[in-house]
PDB file of N, CA and C in Angstrom:
ATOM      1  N   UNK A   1     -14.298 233.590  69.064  1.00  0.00           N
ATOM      2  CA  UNK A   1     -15.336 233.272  69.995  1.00  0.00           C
ATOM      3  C   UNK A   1     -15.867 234.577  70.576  1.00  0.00           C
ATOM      4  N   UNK A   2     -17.579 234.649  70.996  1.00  0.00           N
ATOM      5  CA  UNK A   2     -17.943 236.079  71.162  1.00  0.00           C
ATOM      6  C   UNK A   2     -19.059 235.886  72.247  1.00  0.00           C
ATOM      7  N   UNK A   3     -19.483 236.769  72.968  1.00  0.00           N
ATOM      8  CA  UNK A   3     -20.864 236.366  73.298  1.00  0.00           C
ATOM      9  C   UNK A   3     -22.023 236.424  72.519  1.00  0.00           C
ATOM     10  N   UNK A   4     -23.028 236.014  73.350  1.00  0.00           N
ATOM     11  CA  UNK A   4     -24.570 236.299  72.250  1.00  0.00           C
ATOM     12  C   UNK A   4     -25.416 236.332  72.832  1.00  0.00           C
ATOM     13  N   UNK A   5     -26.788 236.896  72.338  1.00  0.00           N
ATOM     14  CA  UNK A   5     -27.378 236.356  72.858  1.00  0.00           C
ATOM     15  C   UNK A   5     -29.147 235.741  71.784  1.00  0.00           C
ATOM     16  N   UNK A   6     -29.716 234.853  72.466  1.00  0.00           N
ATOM     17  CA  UNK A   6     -30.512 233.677  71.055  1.00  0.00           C
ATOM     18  C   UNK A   6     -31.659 234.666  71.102  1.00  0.00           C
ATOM     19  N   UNK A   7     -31.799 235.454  69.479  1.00  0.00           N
ATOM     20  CA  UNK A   7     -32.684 236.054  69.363  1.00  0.00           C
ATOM     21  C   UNK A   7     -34.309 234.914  68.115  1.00  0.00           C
ATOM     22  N   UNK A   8     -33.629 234.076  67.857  1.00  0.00           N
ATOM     23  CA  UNK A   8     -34.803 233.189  67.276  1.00  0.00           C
ATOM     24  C   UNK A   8     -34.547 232.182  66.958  1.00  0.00           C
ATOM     25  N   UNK A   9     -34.981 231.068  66.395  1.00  0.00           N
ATOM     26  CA  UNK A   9     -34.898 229.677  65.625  1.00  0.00           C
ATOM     27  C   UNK A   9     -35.003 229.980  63.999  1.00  0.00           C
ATOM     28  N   UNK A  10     -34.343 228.683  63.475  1.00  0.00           N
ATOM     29  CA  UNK A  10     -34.448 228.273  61.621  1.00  0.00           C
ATOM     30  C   UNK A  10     -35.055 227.492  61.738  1.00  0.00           C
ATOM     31  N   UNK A  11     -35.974 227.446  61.129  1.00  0.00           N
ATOM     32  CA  UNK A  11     -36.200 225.898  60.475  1.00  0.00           C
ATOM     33  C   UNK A  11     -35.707 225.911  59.248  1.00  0.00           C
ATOM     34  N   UNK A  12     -35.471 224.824  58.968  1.00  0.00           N
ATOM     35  CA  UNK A  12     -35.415 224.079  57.495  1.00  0.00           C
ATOM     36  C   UNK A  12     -36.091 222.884  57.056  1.00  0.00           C
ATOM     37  N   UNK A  13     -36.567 223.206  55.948  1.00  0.00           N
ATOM     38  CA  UNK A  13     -37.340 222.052  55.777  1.00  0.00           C
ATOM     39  C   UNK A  13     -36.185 220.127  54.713  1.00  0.00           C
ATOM     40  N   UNK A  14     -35.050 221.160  54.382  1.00  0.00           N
ATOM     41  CA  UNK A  14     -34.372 220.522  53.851  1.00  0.00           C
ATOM     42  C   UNK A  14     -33.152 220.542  54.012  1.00  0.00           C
ATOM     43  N   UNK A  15     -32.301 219.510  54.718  1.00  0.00           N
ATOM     44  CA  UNK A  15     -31.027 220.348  55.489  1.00  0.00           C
ATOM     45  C   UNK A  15     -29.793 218.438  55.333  1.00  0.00           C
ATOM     46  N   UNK A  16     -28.891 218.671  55.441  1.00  0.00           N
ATOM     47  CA  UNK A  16     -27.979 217.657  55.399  1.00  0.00           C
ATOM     48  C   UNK A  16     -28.531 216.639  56.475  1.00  0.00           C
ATOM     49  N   UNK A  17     -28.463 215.335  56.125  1.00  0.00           N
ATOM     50  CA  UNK A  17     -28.195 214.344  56.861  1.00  0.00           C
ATOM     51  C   UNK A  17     -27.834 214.534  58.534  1.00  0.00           C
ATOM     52  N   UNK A  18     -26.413 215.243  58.871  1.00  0.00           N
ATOM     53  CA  UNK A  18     -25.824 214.838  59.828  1.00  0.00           C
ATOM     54  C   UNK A  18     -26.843 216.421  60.521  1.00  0.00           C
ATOM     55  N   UNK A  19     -27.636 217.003  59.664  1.00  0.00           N
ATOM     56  CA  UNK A  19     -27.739 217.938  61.022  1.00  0.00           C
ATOM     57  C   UNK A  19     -28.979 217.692  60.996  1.00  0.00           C
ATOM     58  N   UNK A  20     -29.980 216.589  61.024  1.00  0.00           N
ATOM     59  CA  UNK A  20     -30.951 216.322  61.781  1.00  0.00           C
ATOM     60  C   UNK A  20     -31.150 216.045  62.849  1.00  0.00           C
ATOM     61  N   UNK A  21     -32.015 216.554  63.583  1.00  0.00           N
ATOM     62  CA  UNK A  21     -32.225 216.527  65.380  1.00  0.00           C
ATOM     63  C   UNK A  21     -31.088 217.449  65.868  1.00  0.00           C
ATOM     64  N   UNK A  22     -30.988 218.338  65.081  1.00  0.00           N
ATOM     65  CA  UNK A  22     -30.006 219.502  65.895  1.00  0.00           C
ATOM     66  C   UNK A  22     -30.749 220.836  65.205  1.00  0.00           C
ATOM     67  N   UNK A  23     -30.791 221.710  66.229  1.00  0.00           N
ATOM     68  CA  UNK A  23     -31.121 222.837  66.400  1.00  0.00           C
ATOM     69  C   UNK A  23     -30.319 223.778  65.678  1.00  0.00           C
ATOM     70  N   UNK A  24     -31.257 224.760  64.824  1.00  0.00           N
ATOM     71  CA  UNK A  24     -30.126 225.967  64.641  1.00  0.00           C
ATOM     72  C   UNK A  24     -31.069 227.126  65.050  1.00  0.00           C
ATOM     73  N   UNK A  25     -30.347 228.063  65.760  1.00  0.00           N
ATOM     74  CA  UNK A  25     -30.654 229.352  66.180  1.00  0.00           C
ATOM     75  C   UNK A  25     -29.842 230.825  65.948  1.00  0.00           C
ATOM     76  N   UNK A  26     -30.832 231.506  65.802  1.00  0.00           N
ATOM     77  CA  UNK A  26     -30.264 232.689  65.043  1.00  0.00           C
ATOM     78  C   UNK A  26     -29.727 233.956  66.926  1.00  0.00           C
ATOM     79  N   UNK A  27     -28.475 233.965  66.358  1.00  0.00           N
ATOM     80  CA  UNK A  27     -27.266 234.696  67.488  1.00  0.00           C
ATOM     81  C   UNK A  27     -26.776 235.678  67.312  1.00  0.00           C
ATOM     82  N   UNK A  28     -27.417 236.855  67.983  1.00  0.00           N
ATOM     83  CA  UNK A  28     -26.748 238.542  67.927  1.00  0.00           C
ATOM     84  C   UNK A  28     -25.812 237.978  69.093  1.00  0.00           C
ATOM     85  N   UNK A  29     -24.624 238.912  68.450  1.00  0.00           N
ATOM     86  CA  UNK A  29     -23.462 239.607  69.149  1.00  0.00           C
ATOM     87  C   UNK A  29     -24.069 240.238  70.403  1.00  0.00           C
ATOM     88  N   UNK A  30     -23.321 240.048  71.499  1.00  0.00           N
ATOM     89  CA  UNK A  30     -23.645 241.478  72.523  1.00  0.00           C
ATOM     90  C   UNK A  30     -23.094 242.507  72.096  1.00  0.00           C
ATOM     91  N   UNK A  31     -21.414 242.398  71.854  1.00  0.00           N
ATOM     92  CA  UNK A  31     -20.633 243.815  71.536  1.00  0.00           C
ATOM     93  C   UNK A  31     -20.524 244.109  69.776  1.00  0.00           C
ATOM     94  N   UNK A  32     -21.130 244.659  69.592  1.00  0.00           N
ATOM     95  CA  UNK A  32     -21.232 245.231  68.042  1.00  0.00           C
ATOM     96  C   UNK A  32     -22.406 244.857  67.037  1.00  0.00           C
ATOM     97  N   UNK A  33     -22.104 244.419  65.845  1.00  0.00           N
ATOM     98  CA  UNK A  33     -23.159 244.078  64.794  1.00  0.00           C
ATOM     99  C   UNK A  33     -23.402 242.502  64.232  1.00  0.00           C
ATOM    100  N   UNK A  34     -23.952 242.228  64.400  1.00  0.00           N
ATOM    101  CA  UNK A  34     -24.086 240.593  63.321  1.00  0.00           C
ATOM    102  C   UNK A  34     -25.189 239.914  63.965  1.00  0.00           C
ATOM    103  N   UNK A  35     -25.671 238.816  63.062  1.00  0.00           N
ATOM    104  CA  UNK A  35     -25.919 237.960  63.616  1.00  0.00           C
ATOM    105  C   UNK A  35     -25.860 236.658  62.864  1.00  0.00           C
ATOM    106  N   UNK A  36     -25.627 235.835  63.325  1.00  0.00           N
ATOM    107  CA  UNK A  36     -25.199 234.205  63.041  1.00  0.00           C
ATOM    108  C   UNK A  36     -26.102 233.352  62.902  1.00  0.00           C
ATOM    109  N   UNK A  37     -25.993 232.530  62.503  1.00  0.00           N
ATOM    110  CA  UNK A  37     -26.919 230.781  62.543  1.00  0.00           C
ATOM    111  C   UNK A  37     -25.932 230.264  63.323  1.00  0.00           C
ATOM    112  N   UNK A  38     -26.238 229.541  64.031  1.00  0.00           N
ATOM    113  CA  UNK A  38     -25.371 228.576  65.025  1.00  0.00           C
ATOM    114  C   UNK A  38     -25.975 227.415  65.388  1.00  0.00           C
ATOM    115  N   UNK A  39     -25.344 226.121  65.350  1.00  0.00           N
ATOM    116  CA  UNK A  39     -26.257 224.624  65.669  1.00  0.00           C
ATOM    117  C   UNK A  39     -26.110 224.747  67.317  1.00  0.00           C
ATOM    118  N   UNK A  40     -26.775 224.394  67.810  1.00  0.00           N
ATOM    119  CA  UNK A  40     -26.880 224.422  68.834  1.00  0.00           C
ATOM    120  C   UNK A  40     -26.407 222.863  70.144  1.00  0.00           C
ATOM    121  N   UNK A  41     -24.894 223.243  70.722  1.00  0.00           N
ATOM    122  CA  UNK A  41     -24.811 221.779  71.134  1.00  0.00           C
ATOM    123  C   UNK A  41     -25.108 221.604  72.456  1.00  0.00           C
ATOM    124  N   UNK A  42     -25.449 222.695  73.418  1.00  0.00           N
ATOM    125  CA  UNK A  42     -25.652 222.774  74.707  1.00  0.00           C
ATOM    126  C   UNK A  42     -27.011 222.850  75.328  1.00  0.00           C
ATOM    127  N   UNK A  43     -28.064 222.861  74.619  1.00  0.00           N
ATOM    128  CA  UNK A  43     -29.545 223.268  75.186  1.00  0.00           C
ATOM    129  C   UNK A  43     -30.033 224.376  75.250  1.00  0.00           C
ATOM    130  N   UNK A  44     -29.472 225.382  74.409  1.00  0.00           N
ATOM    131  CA  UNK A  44     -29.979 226.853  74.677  1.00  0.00           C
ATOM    132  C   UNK A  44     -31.037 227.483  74.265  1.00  0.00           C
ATOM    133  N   UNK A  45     -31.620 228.166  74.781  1.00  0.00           N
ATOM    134  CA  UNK A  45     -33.084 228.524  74.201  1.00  0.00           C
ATOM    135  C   UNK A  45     -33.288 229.838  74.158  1.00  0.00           C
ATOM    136  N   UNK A  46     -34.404 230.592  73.656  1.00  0.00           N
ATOM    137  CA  UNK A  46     -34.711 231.928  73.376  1.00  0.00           C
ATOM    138  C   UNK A  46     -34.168 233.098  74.616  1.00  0.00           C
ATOM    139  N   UNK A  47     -33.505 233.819  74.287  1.00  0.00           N
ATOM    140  CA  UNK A  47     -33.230 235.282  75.203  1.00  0.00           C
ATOM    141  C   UNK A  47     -31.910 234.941  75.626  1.00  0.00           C
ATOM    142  N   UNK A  48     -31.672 233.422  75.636  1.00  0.00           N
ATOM    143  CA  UNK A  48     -29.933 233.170  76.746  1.00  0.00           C
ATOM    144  C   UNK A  48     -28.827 234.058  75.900  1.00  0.00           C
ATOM    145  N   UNK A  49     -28.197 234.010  76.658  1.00  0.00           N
ATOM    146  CA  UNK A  49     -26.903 234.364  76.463  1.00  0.00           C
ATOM    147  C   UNK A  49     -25.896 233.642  76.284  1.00  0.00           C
ATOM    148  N   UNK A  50     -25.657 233.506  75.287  1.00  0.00           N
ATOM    149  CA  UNK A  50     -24.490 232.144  75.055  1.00  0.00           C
ATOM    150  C   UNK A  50     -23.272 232.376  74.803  1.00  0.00           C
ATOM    151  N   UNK A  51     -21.996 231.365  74.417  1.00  0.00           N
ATOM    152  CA  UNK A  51     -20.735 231.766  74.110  1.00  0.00           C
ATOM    153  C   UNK A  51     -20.909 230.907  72.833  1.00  0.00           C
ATOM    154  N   UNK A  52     -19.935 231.485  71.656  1.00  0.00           N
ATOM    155  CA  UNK A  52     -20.292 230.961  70.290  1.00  0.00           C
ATOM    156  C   UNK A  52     -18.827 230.965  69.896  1.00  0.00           C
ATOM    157  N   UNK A  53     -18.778 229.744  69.336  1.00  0.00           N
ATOM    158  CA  UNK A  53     -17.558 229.765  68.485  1.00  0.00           C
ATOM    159  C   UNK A  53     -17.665 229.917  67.240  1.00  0.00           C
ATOM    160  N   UNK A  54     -16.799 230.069  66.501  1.00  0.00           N
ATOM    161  CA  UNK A  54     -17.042 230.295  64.903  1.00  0.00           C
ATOM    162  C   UNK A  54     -15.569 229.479  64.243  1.00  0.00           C
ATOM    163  N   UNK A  55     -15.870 229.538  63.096  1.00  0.00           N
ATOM    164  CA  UNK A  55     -14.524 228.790  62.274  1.00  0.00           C
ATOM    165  C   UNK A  55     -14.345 227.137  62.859  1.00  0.00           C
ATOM    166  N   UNK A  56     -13.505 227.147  61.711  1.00  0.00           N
ATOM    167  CA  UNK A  56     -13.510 225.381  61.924  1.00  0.00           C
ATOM    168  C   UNK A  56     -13.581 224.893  62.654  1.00  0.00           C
ATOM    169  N   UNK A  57     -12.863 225.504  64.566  1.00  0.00           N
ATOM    170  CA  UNK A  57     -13.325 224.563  65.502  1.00  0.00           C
ATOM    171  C   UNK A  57     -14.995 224.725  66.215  1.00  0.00           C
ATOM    172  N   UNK A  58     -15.959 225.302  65.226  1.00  0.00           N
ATOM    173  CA  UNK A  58     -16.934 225.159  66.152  1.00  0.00           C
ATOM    174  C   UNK A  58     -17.491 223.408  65.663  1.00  0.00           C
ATOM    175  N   UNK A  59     -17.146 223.074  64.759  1.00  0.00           N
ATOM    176  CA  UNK A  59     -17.349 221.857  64.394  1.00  0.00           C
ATOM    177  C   UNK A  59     -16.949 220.782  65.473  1.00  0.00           C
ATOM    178  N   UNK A  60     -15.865 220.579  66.807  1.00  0.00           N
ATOM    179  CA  UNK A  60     -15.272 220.197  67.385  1.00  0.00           C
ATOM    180  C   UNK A  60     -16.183 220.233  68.390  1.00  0.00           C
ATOM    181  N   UNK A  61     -17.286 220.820  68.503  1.00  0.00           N
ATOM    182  CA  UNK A  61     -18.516 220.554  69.855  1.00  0.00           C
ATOM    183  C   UNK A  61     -19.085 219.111  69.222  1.00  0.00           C
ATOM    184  N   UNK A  62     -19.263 219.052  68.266  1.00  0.00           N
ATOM    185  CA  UNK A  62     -19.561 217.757  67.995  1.00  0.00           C
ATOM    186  C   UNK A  62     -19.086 216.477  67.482  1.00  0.00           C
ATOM    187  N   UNK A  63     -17.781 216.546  67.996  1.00  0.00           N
ATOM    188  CA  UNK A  63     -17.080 214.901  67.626  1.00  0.00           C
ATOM    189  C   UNK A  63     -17.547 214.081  68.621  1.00  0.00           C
ATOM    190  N   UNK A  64     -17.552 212.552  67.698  1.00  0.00           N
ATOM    191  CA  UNK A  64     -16.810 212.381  66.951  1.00  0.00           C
ATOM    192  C   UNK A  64     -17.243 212.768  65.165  1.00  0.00           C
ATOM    193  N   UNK A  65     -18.643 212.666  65.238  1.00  0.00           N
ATOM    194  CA  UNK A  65     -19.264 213.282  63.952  1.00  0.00           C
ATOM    195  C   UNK A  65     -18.816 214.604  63.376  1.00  0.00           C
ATOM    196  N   UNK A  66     -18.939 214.736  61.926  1.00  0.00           N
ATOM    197  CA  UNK A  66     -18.068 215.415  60.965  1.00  0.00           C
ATOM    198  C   UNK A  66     -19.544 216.507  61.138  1.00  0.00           C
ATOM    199  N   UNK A  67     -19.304 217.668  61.352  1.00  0.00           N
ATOM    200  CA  UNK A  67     -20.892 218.456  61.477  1.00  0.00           C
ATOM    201  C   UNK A  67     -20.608 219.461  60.698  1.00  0.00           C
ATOM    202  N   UNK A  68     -21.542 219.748  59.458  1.00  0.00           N
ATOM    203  CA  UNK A  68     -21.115 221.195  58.184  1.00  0.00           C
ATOM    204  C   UNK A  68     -21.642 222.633  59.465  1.00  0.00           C
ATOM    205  N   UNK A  69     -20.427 223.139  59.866  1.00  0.00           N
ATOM    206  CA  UNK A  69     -21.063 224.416  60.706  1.00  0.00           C
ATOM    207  C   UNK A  69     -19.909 225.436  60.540  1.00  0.00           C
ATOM    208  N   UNK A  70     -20.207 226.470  60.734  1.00  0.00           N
ATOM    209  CA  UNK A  70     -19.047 227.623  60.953  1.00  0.00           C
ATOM    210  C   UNK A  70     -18.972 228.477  62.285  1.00  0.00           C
ATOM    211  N   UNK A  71     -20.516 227.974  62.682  1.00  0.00           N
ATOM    212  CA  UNK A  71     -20.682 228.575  64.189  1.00  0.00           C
ATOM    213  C   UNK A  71     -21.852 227.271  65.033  1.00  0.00           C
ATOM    214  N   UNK A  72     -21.089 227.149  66.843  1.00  0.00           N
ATOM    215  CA  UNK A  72     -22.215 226.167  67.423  1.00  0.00           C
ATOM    216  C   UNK A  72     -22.432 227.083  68.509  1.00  0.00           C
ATOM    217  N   UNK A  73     -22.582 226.895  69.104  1.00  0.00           N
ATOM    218  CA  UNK A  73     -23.284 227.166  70.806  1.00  0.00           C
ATOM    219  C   UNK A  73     -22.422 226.363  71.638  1.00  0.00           C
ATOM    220  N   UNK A  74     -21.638 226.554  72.159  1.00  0.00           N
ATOM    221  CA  UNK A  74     -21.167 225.852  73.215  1.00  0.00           C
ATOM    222  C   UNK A  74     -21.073 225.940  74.754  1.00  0.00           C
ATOM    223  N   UNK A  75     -21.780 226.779  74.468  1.00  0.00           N
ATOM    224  CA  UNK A  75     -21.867 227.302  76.580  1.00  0.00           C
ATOM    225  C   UNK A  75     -23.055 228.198  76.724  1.00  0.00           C
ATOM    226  N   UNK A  76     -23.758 227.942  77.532  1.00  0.00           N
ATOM    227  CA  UNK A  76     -24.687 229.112  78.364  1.00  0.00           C
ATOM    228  C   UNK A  76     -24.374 229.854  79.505  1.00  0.00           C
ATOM    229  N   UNK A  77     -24.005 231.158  79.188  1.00  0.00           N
ATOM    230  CA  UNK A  77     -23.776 232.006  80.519  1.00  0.00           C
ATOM    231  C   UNK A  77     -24.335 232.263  81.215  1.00  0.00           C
ATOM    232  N   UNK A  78     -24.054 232.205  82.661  1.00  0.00           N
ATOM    233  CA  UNK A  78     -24.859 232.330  83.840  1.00  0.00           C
ATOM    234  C   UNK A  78     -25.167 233.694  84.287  1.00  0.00           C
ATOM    235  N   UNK A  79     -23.913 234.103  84.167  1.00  0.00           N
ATOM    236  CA  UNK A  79     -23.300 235.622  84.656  1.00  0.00           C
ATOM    237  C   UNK A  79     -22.648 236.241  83.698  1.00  0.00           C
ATOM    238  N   UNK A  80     -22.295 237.659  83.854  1.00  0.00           N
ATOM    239  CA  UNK A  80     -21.262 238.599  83.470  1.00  0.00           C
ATOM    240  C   UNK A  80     -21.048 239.943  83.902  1.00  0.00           C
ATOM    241  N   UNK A  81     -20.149 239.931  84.381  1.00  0.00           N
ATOM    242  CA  UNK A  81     -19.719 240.649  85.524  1.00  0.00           C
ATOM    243  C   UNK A  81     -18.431 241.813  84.729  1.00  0.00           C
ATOM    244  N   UNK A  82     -18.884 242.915  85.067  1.00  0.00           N
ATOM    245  CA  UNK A  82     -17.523 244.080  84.499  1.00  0.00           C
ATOM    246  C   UNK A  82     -16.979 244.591  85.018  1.00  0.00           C
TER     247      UNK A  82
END
């Protein structure tokens, strides 16, 4: 799990069943290099700063449904404080 923060949207025009009406957004790291696709389960939108899980339990933001993901969105940060 890392922070992020939402530097754009995917579309797809052709995407599985279970991930229609869900959002995916593209997620830089704050500390280092990458960036992710992540479904989005919390409401997050362009510039936030989010917390991201990755690996099998990011799938677990969305039970009881079986969701194909490796990374979601599960929190929007308010703050961060050092």
């Amino acid at each position: 799990m890392y922070l992020g923060q939402v530097i754009g949207r995917v579309v797809c025009s052709m995407k599985n069943d279970v991930l229609e009406g869900r959002k995916l957004l593209l997620v830089k790291r704050r500390c280092g290099e990458g960036v992710v696709v992540a479904i989005d389960a919390v409401g997050a939108g362009a510039g936030e700063i989010v917390y991201v899980c990755r690996g099998r339990e990011a799938a677990f933001a969305f039970k009881p449904e079986e969701v194909p993901t490796e990374a979601a969105i599960v929190a929007i940060v308010d703050a961060v404080q050092t």
